[in-house]
C-alpha atoms as a PDB file:
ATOM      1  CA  UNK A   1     108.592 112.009  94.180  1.00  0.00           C
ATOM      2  CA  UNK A   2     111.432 109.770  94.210  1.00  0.00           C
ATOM      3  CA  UNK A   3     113.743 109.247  97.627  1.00  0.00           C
ATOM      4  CA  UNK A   4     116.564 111.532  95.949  1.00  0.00           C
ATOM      5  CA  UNK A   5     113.736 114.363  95.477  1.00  0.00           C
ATOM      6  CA  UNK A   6     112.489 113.835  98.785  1.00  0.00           C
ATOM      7  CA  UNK A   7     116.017 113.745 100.509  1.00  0.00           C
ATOM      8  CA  UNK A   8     117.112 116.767  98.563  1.00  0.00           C
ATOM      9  CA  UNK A   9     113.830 118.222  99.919  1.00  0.00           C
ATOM     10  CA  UNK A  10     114.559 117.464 103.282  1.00  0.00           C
ATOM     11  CA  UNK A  11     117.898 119.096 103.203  1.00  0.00           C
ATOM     12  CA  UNK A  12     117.103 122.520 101.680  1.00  0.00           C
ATOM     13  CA  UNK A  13     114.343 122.989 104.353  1.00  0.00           C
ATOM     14  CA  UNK A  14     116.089 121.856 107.714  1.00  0.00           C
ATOM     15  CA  UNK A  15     119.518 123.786 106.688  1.00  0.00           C
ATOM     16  CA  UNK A  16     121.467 121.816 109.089  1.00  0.00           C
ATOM     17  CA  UNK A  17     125.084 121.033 107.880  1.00  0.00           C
ATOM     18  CA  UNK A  18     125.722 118.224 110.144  1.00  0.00           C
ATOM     19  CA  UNK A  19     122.790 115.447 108.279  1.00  0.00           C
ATOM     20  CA  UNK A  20     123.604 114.036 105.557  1.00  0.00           C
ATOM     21  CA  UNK A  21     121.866 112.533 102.640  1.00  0.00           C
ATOM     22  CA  UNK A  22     122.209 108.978 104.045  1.00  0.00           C
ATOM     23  CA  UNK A  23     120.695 110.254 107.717  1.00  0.00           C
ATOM     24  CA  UNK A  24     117.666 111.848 105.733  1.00  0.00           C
ATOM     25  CA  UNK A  25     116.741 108.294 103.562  1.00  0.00           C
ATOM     26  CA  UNK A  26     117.282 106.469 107.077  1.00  0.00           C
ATOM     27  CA  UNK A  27     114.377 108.718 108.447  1.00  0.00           C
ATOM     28  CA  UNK A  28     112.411 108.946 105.135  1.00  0.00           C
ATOM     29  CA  UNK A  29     112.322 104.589 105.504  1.00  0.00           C
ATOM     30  CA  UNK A  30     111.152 104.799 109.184  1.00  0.00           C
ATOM     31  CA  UNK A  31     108.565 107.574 108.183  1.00  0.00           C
ATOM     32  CA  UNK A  32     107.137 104.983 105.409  1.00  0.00           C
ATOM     33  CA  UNK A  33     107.552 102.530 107.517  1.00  0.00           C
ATOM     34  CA  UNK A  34     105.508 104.208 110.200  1.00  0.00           C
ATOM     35  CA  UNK A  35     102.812 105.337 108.465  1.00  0.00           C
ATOM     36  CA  UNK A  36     102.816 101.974 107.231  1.00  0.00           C
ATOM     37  CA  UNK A  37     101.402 100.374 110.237  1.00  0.00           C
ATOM     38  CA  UNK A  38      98.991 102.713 110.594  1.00  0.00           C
ATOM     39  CA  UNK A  39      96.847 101.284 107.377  1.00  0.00           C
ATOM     40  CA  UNK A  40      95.629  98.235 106.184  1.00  0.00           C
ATOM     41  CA  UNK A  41      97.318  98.636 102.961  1.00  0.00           C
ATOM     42  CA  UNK A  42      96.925  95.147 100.774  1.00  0.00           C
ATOM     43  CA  UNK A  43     100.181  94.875  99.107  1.00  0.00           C
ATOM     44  CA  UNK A  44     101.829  94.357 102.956  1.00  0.00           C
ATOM     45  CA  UNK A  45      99.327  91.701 103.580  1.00  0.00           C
ATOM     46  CA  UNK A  46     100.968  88.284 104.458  1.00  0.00           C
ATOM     47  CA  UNK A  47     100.190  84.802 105.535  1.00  0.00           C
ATOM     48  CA  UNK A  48     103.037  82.806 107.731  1.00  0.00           C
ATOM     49  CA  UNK A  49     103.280  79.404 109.726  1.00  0.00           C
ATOM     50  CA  UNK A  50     103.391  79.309 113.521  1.00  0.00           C
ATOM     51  CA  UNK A  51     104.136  76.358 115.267  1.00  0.00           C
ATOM     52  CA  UNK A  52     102.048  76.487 118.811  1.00  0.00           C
ATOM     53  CA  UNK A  53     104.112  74.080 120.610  1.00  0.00           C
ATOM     54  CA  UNK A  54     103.251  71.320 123.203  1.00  0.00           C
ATOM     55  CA  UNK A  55     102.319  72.775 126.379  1.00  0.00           C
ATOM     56  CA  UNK A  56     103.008  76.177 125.732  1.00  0.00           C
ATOM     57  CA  UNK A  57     100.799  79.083 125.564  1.00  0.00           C
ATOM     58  CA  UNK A  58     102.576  81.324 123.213  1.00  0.00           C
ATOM     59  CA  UNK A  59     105.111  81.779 120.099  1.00  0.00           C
ATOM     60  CA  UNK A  60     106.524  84.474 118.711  1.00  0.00           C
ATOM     61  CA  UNK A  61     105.086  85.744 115.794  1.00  0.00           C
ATOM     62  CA  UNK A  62     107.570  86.141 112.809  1.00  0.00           C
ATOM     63  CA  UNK A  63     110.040  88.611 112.156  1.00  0.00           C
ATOM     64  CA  UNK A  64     107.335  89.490 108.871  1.00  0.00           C
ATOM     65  CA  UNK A  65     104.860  90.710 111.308  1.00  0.00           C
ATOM     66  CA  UNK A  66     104.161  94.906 111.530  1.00  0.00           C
ATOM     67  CA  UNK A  67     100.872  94.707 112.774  1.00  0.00           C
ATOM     68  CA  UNK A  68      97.133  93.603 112.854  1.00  0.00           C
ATOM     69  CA  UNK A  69      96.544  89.947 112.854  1.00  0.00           C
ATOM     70  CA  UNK A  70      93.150  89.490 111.204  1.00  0.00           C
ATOM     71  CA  UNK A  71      93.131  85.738 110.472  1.00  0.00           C
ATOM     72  CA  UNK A  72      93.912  82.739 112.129  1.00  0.00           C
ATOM     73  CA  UNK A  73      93.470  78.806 111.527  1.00  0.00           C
ATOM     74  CA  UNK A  74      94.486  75.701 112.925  1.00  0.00           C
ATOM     75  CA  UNK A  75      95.668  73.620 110.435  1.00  0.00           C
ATOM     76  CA  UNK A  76      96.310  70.944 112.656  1.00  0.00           C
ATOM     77  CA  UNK A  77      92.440  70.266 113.156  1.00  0.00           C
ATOM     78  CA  UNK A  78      91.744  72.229 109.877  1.00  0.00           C
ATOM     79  CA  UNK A  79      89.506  74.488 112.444  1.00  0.00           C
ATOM     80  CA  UNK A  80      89.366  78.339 111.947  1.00  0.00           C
ATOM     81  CA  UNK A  81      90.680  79.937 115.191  1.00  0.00           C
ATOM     82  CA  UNK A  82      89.049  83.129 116.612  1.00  0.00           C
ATOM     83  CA  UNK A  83      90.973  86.466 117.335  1.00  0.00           C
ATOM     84  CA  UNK A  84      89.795  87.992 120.228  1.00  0.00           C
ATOM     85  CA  UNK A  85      90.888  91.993 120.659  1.00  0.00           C
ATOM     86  CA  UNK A  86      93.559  91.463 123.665  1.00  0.00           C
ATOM     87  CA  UNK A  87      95.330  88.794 125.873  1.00  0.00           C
ATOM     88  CA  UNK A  88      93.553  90.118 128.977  1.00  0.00           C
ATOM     89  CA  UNK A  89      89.980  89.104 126.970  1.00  0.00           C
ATOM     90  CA  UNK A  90      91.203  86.123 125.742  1.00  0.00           C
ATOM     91  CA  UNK A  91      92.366  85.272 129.493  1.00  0.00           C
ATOM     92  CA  UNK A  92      89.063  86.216 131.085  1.00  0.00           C
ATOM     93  CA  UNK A  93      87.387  83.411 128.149  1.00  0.00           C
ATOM     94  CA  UNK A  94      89.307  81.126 129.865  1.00  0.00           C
ATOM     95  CA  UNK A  95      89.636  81.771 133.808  1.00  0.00           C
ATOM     96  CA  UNK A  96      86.377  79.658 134.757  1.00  0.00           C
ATOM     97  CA  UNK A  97      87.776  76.796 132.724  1.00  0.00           C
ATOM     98  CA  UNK A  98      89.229  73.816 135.093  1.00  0.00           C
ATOM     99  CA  UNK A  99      90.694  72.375 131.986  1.00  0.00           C
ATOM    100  CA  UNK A 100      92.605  74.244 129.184  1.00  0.00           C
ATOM    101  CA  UNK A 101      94.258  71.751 127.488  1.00  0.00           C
ATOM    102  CA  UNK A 102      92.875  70.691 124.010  1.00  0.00           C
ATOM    103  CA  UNK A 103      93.676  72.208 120.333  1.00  0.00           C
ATOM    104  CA  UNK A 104      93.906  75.831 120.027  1.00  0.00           C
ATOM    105  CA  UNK A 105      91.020  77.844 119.358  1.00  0.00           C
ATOM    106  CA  UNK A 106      91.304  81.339 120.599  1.00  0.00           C
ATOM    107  CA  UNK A 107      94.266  84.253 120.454  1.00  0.00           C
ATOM    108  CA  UNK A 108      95.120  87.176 121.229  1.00  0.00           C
ATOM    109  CA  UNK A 109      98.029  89.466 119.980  1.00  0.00           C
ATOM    110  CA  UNK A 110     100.240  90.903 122.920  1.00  0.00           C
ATOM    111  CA  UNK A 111     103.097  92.761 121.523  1.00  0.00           C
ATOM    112  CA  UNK A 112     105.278  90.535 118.905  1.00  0.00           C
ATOM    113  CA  UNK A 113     103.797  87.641 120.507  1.00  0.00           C
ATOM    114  CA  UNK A 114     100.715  85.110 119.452  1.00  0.00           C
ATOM    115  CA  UNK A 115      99.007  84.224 122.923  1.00  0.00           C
ATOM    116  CA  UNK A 116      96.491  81.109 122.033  1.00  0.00           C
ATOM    117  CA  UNK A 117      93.889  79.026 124.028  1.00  0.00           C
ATOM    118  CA  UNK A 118      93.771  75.791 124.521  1.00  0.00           C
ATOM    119  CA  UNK A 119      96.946  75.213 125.646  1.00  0.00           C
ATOM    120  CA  UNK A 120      98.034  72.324 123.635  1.00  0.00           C
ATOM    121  CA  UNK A 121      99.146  69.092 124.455  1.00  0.00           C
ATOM    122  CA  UNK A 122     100.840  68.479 121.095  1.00  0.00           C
ATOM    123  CA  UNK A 123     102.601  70.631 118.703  1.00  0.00           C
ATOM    124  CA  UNK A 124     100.065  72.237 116.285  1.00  0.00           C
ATOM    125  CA  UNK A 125     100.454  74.349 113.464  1.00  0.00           C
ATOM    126  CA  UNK A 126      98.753  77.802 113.145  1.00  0.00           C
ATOM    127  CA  UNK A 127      98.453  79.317 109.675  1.00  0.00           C
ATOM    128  CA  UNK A 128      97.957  83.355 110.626  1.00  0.00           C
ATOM    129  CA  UNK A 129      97.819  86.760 108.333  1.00  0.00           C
ATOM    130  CA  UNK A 130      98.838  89.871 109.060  1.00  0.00           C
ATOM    131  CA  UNK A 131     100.287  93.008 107.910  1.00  0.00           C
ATOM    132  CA  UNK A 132     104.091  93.689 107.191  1.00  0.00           C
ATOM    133  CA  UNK A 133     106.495  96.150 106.736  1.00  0.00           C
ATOM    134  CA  UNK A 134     107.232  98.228 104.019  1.00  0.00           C
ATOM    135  CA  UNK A 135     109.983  97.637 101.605  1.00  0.00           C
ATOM    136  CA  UNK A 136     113.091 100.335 102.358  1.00  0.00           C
ATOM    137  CA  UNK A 137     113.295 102.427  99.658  1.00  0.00           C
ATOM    138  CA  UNK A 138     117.057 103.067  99.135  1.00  0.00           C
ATOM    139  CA  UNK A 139     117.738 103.823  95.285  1.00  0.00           C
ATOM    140  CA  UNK A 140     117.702 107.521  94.168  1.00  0.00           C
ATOM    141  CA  UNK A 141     115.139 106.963  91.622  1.00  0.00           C
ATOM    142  CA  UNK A 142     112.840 104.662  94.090  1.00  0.00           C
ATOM    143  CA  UNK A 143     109.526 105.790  95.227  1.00  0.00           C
ATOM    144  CA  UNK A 144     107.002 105.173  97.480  1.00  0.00           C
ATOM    145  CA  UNK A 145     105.172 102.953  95.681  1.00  0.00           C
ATOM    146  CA  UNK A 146     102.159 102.224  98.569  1.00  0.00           C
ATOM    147  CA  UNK A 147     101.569 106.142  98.557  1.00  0.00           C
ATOM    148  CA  UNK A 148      99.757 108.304  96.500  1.00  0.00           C
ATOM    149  CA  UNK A 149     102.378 110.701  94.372  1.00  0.00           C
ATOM    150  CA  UNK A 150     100.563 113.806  95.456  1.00  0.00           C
ATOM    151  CA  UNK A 151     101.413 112.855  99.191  1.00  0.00           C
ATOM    152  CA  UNK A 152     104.613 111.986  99.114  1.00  0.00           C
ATOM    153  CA  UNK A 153     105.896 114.949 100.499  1.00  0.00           C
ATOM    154  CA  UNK A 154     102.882 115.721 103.666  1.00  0.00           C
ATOM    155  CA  UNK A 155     103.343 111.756 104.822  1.00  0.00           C
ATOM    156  CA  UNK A 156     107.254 111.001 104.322  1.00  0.00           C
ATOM    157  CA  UNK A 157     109.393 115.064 103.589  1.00  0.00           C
ATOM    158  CA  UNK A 158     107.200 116.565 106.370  1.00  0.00           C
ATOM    159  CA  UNK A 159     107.988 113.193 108.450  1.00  0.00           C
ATOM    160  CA  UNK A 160     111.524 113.805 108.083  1.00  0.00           C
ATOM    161  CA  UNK A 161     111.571 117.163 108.413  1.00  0.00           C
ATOM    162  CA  UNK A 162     109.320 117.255 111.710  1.00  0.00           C
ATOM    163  CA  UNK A 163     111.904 114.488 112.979  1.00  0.00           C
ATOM    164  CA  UNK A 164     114.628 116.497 112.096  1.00  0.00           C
ATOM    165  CA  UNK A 165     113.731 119.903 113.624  1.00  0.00           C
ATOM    166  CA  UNK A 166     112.235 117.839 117.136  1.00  0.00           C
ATOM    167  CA  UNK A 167     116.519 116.994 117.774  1.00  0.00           C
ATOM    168  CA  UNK A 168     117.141 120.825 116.748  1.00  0.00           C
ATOM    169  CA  UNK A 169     115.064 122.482 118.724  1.00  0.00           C
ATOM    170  CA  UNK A 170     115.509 120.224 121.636  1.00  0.00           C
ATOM    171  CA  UNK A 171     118.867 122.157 121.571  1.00  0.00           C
ATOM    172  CA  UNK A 172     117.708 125.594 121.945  1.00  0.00           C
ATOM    173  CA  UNK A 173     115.046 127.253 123.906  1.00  0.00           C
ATOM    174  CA  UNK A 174     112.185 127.212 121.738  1.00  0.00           C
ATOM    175  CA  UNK A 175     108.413 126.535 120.980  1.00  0.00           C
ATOM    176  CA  UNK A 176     109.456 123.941 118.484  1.00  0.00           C
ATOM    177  CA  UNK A 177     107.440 125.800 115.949  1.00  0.00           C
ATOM    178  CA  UNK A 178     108.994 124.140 112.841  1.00  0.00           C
ATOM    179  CA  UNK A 179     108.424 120.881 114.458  1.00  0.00           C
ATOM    180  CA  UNK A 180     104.811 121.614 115.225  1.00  0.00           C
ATOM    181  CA  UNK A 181     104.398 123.266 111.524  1.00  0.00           C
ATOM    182  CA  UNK A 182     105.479 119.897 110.040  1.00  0.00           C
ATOM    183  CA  UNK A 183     103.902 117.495 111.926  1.00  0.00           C
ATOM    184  CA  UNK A 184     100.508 119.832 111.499  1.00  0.00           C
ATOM    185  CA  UNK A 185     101.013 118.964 107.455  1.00  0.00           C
ATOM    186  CA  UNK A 186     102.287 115.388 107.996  1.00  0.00           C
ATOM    187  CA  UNK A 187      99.068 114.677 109.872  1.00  0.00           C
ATOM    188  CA  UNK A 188      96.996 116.147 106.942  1.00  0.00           C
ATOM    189  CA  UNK A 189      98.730 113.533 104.868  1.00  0.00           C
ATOM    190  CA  UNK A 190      97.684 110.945 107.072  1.00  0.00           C
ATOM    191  CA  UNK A 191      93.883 112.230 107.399  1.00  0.00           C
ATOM    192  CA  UNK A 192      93.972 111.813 102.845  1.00  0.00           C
ATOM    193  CA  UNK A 193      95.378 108.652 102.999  1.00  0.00           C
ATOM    194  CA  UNK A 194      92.474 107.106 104.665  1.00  0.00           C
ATOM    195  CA  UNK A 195      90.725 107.798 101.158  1.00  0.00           C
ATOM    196  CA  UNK A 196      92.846 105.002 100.215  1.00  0.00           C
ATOM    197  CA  UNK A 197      93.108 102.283 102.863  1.00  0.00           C
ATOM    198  CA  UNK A 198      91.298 102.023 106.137  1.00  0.00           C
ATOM    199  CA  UNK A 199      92.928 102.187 109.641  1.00  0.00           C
ATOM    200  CA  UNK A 200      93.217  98.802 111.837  1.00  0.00           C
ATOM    201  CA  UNK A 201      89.731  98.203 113.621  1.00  0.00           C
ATOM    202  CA  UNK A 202      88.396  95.995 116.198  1.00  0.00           C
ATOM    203  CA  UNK A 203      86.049  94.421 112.696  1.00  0.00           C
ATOM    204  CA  UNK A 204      89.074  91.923 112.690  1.00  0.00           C
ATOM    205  CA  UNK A 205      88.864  90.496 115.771  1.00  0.00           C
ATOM    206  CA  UNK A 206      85.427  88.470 114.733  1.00  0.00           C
ATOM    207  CA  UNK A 207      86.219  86.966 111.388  1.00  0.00           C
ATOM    208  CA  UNK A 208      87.041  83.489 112.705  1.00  0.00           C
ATOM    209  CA  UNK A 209      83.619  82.160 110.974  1.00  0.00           C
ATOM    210  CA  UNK A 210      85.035  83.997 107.729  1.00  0.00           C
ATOM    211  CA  UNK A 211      87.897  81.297 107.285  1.00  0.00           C
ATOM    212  CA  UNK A 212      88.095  79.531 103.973  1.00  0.00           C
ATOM    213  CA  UNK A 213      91.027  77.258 103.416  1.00  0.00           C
ATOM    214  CA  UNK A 214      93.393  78.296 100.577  1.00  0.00           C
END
């Protein structure tokens, strides 16, 4: 299905006058873009630069980032670094350690920020891959390309549609039954889908030894 089918989809089944055809691609994108960052999908996969500066013990990781950084390497020291599965781990590594200055070898991913042991005393550079977002999919005759057709409408018109009917029947006294029927359907969509790509797993967080330089 292309986003015009899906949007035309969306508005024959809600039957609410007051969205329009621009409201319905806005939440068709953030469906896509949510099931998204639920999978390891390939095509999102990217590599970016982050500068872990002097005596600091974070940076932000880049506006690119969705979710699940799986590799890391110093290419200051041209050292792989290791991903451990949360700051509070990576912390506990270090809390008997007098000393944590030195280059970075550890991190952790807190949020939209790269937490990283040592702390170092000069800037170093951090090479680190991750999953992005999803390309909006704006154009009439644009599809979903990451999805398989026959899902299209359980992962993104039953998104929409359960998104949709959860602000209508907030309205009215209710047992949101449209809103439970569609997000019954959209989560069969996401159960298939894992016959494509696999889910994020704590597997990344020990790859470190992995690292080849590119």
């Amino acid at each position: 299905m292309n986003t015009g089918q899906m949007a035309a989809e969306v508005i024959r089944k809600i039957q609410d006058s007051s969205y329009t055809s621009r409201d319905v691609r806005v939440a068709i994108n953030e469906g896509y873009d949510e099931v998204c960052a639920q999978y390891e999908i390939p095509m999102l996969q990217k590599r970016e630069r982050v500068l872990a500066k002097a005596n600091t013990s974070y940076a932000t990781l880049p506006t690119t980032y969705r979710h699940s950084v799986y590799k890391a390497a110093n290419l200051t020291i041209n050292d792989p670094v290791n991903i451990l599965a949360s700051r509070r781990e990576l912390e506990r590594k270090y809390e008997e350690v007098h000393e944590e200055t030195g280059n970075v070898r550890d991190c952790a991913v807190e949020g939209k920020r790269l937490y990283y042991r040592n702390v170092p005393e000069g800037d170093e550079y951090l090479d680190v891959w991750f999953y992005g977002p999803p390309p909006d999919i704006t154009a009439s005759a644009e599809s979903p390309a990451l999805f398989p057709t026959h899902l299209h409408r359980k992962l993104l018109v039953y998104w929409a549609c359960a998104h949709f009917f959860e602000e209508i029947e907030d309205d009215v006294e209710s047992d949101r039954g449209n809103t439970k029927w569609y997000l019954t359907r959209h989560d069969e969509g996401l159960a298939r889908l894992r016959d494509w790509y696999p889910q994020p797993s704590m597997q990344h967080f020990d790859r470190a030894t992995e690292y080849t330089f590119f």
